[in-house]
C-alpha atoms as a PDB file:
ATOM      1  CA  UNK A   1     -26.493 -41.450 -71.937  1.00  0.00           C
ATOM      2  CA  UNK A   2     -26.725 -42.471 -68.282  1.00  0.00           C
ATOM      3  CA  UNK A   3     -26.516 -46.849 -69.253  1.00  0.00           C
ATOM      4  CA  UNK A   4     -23.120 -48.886 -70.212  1.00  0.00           C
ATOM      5  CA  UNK A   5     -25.164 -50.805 -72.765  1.00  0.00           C
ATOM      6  CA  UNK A   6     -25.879 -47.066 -74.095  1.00  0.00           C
ATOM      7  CA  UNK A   7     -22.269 -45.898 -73.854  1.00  0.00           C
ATOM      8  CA  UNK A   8     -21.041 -49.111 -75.437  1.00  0.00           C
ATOM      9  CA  UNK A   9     -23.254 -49.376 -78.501  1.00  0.00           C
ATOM     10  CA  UNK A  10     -22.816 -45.547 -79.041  1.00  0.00           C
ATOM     11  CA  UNK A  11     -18.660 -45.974 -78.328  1.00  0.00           C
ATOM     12  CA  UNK A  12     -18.781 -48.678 -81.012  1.00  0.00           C
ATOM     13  CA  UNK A  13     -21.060 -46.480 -83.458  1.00  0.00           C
ATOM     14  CA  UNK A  14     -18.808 -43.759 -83.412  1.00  0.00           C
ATOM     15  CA  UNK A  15     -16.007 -45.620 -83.954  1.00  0.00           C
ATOM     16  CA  UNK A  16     -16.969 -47.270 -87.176  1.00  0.00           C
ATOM     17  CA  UNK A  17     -18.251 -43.974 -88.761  1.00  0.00           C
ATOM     18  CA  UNK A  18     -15.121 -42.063 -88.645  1.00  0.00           C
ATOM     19  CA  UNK A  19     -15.203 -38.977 -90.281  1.00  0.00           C
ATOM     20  CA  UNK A  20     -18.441 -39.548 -91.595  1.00  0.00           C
ATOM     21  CA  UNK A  21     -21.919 -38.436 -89.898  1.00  0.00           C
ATOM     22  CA  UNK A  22     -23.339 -42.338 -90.231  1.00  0.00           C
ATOM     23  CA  UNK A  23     -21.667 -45.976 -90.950  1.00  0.00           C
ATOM     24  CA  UNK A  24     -23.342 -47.958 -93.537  1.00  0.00           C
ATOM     25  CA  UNK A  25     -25.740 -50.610 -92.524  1.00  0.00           C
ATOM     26  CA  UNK A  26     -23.567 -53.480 -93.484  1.00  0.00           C
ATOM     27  CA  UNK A  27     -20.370 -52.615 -91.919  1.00  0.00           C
ATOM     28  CA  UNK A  28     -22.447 -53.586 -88.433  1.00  0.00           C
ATOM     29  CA  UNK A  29     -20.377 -56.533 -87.088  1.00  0.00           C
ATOM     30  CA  UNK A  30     -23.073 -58.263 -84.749  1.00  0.00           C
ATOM     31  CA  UNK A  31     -19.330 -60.286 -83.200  1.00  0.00           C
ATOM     32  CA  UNK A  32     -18.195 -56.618 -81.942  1.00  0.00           C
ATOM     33  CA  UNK A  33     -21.333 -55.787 -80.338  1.00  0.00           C
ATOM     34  CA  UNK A  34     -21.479 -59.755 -78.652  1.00  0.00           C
ATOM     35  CA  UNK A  35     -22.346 -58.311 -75.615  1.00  0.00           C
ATOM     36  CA  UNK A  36     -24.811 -56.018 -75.955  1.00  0.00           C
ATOM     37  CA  UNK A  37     -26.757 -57.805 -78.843  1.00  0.00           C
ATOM     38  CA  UNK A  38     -29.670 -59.155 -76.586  1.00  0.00           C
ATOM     39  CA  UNK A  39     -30.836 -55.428 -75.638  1.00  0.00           C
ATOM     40  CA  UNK A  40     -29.690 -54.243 -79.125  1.00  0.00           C
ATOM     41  CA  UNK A  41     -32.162 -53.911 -82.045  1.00  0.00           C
ATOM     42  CA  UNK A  42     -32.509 -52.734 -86.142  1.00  0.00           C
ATOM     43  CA  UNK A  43     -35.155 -50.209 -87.239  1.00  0.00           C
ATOM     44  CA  UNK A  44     -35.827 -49.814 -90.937  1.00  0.00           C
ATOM     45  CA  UNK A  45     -37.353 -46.507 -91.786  1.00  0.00           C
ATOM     46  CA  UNK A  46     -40.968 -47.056 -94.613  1.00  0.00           C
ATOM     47  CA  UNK A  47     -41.919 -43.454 -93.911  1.00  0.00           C
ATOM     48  CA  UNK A  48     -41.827 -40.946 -91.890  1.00  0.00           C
ATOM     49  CA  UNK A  49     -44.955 -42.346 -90.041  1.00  0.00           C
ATOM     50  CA  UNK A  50     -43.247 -45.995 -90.000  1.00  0.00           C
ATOM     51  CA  UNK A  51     -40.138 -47.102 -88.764  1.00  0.00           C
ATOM     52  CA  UNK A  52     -40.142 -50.916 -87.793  1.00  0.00           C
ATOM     53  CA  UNK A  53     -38.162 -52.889 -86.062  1.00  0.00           C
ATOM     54  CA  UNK A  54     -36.758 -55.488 -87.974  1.00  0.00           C
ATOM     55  CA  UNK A  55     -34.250 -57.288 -85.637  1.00  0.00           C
ATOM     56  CA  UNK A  56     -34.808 -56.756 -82.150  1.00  0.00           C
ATOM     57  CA  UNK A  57     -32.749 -58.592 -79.363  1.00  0.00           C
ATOM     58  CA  UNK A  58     -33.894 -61.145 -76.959  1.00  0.00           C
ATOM     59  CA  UNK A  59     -33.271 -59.437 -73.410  1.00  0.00           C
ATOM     60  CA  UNK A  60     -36.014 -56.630 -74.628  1.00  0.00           C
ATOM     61  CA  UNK A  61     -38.289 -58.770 -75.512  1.00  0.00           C
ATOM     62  CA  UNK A  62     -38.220 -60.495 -72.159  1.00  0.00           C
ATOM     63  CA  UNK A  63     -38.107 -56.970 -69.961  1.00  0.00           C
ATOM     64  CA  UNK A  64     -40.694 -55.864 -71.952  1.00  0.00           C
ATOM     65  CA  UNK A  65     -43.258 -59.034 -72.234  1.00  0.00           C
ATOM     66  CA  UNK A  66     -43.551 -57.886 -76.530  1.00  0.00           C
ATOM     67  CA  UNK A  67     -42.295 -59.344 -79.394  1.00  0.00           C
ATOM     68  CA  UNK A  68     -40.859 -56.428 -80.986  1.00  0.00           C
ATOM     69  CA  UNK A  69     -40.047 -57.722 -84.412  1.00  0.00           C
ATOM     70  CA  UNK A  70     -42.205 -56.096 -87.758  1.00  0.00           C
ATOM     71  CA  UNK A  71     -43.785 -53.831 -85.252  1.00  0.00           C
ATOM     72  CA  UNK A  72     -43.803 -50.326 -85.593  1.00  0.00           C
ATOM     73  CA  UNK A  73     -42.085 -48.083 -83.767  1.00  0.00           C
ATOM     74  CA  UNK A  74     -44.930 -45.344 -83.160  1.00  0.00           C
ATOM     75  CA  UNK A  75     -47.275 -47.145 -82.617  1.00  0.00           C
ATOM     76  CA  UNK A  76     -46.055 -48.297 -79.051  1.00  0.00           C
ATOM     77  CA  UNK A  77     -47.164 -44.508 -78.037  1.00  0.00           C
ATOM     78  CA  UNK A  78     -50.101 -42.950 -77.643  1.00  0.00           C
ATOM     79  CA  UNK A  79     -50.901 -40.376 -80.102  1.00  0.00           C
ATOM     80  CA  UNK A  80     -48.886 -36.965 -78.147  1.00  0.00           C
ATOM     81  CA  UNK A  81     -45.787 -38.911 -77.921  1.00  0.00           C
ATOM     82  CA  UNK A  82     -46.402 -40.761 -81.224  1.00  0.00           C
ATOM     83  CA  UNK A  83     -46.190 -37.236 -82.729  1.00  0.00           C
ATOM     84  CA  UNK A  84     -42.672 -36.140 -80.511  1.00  0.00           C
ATOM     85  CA  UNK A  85     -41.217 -39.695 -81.515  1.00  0.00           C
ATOM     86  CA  UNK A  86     -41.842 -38.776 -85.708  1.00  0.00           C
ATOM     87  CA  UNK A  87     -40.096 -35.270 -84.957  1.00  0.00           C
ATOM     88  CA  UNK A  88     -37.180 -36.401 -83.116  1.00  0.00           C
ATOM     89  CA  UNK A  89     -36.736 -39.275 -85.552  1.00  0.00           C
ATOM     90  CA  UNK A  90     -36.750 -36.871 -88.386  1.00  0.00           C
ATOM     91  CA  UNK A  91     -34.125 -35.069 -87.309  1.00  0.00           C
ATOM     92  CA  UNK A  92     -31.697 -38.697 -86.402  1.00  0.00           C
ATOM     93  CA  UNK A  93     -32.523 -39.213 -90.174  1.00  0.00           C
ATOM     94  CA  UNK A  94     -32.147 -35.821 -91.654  1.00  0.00           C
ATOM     95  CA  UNK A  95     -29.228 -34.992 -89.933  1.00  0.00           C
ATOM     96  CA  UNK A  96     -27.646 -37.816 -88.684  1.00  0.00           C
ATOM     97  CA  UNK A  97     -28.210 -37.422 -84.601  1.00  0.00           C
ATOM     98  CA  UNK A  98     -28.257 -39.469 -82.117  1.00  0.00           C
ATOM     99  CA  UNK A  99     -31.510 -39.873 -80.104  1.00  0.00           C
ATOM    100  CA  UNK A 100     -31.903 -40.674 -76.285  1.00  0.00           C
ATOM    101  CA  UNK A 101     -34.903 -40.936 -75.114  1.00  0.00           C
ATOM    102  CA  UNK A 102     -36.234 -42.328 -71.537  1.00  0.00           C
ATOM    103  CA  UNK A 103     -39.874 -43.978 -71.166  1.00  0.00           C
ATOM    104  CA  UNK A 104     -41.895 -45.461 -68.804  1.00  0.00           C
ATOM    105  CA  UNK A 105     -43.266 -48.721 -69.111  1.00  0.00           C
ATOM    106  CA  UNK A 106     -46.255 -50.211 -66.343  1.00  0.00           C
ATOM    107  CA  UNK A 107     -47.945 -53.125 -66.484  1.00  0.00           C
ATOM    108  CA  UNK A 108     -52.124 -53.786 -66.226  1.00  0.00           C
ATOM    109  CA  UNK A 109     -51.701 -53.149 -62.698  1.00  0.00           C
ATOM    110  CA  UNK A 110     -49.383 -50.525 -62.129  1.00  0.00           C
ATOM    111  CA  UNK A 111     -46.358 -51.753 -62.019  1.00  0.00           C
ATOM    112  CA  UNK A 112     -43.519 -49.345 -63.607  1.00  0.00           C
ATOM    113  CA  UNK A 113     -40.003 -49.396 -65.023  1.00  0.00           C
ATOM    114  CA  UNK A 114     -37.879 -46.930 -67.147  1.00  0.00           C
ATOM    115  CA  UNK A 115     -35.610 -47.443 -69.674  1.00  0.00           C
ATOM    116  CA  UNK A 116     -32.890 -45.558 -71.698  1.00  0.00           C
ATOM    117  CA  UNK A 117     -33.572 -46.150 -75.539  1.00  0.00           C
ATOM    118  CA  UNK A 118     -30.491 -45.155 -77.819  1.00  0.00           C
ATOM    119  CA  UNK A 119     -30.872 -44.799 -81.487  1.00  0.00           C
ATOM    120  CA  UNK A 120     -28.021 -44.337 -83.988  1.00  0.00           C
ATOM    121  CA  UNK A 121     -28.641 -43.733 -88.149  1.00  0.00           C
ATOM    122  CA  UNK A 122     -27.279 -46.131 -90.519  1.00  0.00           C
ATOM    123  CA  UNK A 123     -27.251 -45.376 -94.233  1.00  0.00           C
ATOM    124  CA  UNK A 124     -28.214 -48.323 -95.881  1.00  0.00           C
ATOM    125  CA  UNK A 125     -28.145 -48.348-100.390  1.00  0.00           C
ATOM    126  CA  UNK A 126     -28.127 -44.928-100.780  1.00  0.00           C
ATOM    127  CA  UNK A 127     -26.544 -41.910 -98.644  1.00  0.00           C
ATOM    128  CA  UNK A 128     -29.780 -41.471 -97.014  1.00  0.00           C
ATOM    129  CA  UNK A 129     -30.567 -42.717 -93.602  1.00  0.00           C
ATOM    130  CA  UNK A 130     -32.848 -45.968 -93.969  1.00  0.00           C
ATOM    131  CA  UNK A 131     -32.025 -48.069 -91.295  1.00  0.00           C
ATOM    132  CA  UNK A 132     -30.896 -47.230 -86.991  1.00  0.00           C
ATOM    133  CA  UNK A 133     -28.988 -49.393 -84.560  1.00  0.00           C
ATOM    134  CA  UNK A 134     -30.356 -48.806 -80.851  1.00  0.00           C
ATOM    135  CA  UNK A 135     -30.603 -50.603 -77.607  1.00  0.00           C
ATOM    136  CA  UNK A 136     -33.167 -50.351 -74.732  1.00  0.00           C
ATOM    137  CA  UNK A 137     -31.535 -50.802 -71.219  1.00  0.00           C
ATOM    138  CA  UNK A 138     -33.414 -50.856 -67.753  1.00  0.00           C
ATOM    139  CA  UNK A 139     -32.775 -47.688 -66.046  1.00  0.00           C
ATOM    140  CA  UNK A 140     -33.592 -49.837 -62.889  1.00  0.00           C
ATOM    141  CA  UNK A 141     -33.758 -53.461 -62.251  1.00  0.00           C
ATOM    142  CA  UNK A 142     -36.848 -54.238 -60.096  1.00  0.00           C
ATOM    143  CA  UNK A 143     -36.982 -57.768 -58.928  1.00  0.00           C
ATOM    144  CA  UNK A 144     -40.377 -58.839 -60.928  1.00  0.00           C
ATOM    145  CA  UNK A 145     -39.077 -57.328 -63.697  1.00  0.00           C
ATOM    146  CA  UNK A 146     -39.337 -59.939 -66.766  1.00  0.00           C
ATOM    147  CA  UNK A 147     -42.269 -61.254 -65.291  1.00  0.00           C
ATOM    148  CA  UNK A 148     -45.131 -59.301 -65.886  1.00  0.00           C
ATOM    149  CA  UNK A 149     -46.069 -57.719 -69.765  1.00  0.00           C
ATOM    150  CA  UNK A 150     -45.455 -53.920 -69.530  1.00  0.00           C
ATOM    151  CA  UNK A 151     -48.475 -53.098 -71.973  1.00  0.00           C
ATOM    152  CA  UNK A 152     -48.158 -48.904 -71.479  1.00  0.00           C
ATOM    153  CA  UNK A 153     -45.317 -46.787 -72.525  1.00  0.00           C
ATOM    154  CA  UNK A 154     -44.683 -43.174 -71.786  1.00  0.00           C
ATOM    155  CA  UNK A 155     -42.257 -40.941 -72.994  1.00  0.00           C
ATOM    156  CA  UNK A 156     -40.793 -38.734 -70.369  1.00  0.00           C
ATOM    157  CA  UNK A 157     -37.492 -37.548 -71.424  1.00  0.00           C
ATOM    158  CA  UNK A 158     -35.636 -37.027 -74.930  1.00  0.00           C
ATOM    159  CA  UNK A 159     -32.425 -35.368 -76.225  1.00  0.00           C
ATOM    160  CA  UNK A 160     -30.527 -35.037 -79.931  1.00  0.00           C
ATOM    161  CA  UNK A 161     -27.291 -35.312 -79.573  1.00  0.00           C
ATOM    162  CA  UNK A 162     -24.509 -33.576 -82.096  1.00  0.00           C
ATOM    163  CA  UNK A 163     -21.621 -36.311 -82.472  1.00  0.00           C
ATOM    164  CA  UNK A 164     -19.626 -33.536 -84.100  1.00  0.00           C
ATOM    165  CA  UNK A 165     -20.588 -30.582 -82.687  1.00  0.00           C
ATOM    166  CA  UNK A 166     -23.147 -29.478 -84.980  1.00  0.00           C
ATOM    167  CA  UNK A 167     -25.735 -31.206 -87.087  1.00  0.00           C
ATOM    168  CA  UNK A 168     -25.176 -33.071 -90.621  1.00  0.00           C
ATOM    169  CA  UNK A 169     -27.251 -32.726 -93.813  1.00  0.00           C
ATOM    170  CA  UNK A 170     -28.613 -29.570 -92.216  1.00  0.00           C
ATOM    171  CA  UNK A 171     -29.186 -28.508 -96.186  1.00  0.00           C
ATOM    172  CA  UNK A 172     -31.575 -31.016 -96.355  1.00  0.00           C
ATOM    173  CA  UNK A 173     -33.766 -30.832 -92.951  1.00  0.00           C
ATOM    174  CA  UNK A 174     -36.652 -29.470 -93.546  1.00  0.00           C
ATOM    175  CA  UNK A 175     -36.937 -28.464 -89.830  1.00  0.00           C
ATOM    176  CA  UNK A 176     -37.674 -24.148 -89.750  1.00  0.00           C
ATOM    177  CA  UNK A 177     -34.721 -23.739 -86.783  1.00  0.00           C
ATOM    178  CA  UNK A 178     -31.639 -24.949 -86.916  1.00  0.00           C
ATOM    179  CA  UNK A 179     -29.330 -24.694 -83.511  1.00  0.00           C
ATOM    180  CA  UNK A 180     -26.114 -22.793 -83.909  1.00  0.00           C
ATOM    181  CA  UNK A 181     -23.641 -25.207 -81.900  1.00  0.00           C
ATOM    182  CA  UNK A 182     -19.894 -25.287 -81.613  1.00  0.00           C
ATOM    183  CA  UNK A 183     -17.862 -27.947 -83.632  1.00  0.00           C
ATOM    184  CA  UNK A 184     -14.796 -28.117 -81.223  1.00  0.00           C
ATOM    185  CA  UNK A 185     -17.570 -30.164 -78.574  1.00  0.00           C
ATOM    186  CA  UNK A 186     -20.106 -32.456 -78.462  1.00  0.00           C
ATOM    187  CA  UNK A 187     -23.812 -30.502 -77.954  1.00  0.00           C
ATOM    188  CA  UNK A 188     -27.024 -31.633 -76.952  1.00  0.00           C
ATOM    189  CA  UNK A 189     -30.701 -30.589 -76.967  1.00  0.00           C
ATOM    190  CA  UNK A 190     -32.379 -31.701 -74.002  1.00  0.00           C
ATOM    191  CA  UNK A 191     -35.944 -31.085 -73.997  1.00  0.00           C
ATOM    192  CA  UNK A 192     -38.078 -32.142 -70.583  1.00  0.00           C
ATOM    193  CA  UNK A 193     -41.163 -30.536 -69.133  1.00  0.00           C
ATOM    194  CA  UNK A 194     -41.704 -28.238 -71.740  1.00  0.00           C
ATOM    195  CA  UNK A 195     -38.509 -26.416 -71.229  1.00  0.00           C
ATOM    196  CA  UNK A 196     -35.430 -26.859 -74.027  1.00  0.00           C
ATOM    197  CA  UNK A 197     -32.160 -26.209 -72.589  1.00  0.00           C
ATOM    198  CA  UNK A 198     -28.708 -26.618 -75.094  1.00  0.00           C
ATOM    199  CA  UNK A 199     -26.202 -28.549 -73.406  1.00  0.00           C
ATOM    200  CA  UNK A 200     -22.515 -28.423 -74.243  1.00  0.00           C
ATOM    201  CA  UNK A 201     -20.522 -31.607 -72.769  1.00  0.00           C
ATOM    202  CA  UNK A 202     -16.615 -30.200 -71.661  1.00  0.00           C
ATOM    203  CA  UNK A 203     -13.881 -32.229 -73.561  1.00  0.00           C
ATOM    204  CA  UNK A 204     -14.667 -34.957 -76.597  1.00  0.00           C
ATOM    205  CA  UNK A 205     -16.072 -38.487 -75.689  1.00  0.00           C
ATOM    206  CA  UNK A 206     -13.923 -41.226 -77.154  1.00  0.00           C
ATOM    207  CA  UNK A 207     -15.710 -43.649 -76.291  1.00  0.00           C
ATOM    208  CA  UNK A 208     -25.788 -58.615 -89.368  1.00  0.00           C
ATOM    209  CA  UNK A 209     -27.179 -58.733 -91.589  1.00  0.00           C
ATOM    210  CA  UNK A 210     -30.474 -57.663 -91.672  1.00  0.00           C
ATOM    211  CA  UNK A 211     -31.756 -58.141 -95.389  1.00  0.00           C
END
């Protein structure tokens, strides 16, 4: 996580789940998070092809030129990263992860910015995860940005990150390989360029309603 709005929302997150690999939905405090609520937003997973966003904060909205709200998340992508996007989720649900993941966004005429998306898994009724917290951050801060539509998105980076060390719910993934990672740090899978690379971090990080 290289953005403060990223390293807050994901301080706060981890804070509020304790000893557990998710918080629940409602214990979200939108007052805590004051600050970072305009690039902050709520996906609600339908399926595994359909996670929407249900609340999505103003400041994306405006860096982006789209109205994010009962949109789906894959469908942003074209149909390569569309199919990346549905893995990686699966595993924030399955296992409770974190995902990072950097895209590109241009406008009609070639105009480009990247951001830092951050997505954290709520369980919402059940134990299961139905429901993420993220926040989308400009990586830079061109001058025109907020002033033109960015209409194309590419994803060009993405990583799962362990809170814990090692994955949760792993009984009930469904994914063929699981990655044998220490508890005593945090881990990471960074995969970029078609090269995966396991990453462990030195130390520990301390870092509304919806219905």
């Amino acid at each position: 996580m290289q953005e403060a709005v990223s390293r807050s929302l994901y301080s706060y997150w981890n804070a509020l789940r304790g000893s557990r690999p998710a918080p629940k939905r409602f214990e979200i405090e939108p007052s805590r998070i004051a600050n970072n609520l305009p690039d902050a937003f709520i996906l609600e997973r339908i399926d595994a092809g359909n996670v929407r966003f249900r609340l999505a904060g103003t400041r994306i909205a405006e860096v982006l030129g789209l109205e994010l709200r009962g949109r789906n998340l894959f469908e942003l992508f074209d149909a390569e990263d569309r199919r990346t996007l549905q893995d990686q989720m699966d595993i924030v649900a399955a296992r409770c992860a974190v995902g990072v993941f950097q895209i590109a966004a241009s406008s009609d005429d070639g105009m480009t910015a990247a951001f830092e998306i951050l997505i954290l898994p709520l369980t919402h009724t059940r134990d299961s995860v139905e429901r993420f917290l993220g926040s989308v951050a400009p990586v830079d801060k061109p001058g025109w940005l907020g002033s033109l539509p960015l209409t194309k998105r590419k994803l060009i980076h993405h990583e799962i990150i362990w809170p814990d060390g090692s994955p949760a719910f792993a009984e009930h993934s469904t994914q063929a390989q699981v990655p044998v990672l220490h508890r005593q740090r945090e881990a990471r899978i960074v995969r970029s360029a078609r090269r995966q690379f396991r990453v462990y971090d030195g130390g520990l990080n301390q870092f509304g309603d919806d219905r």
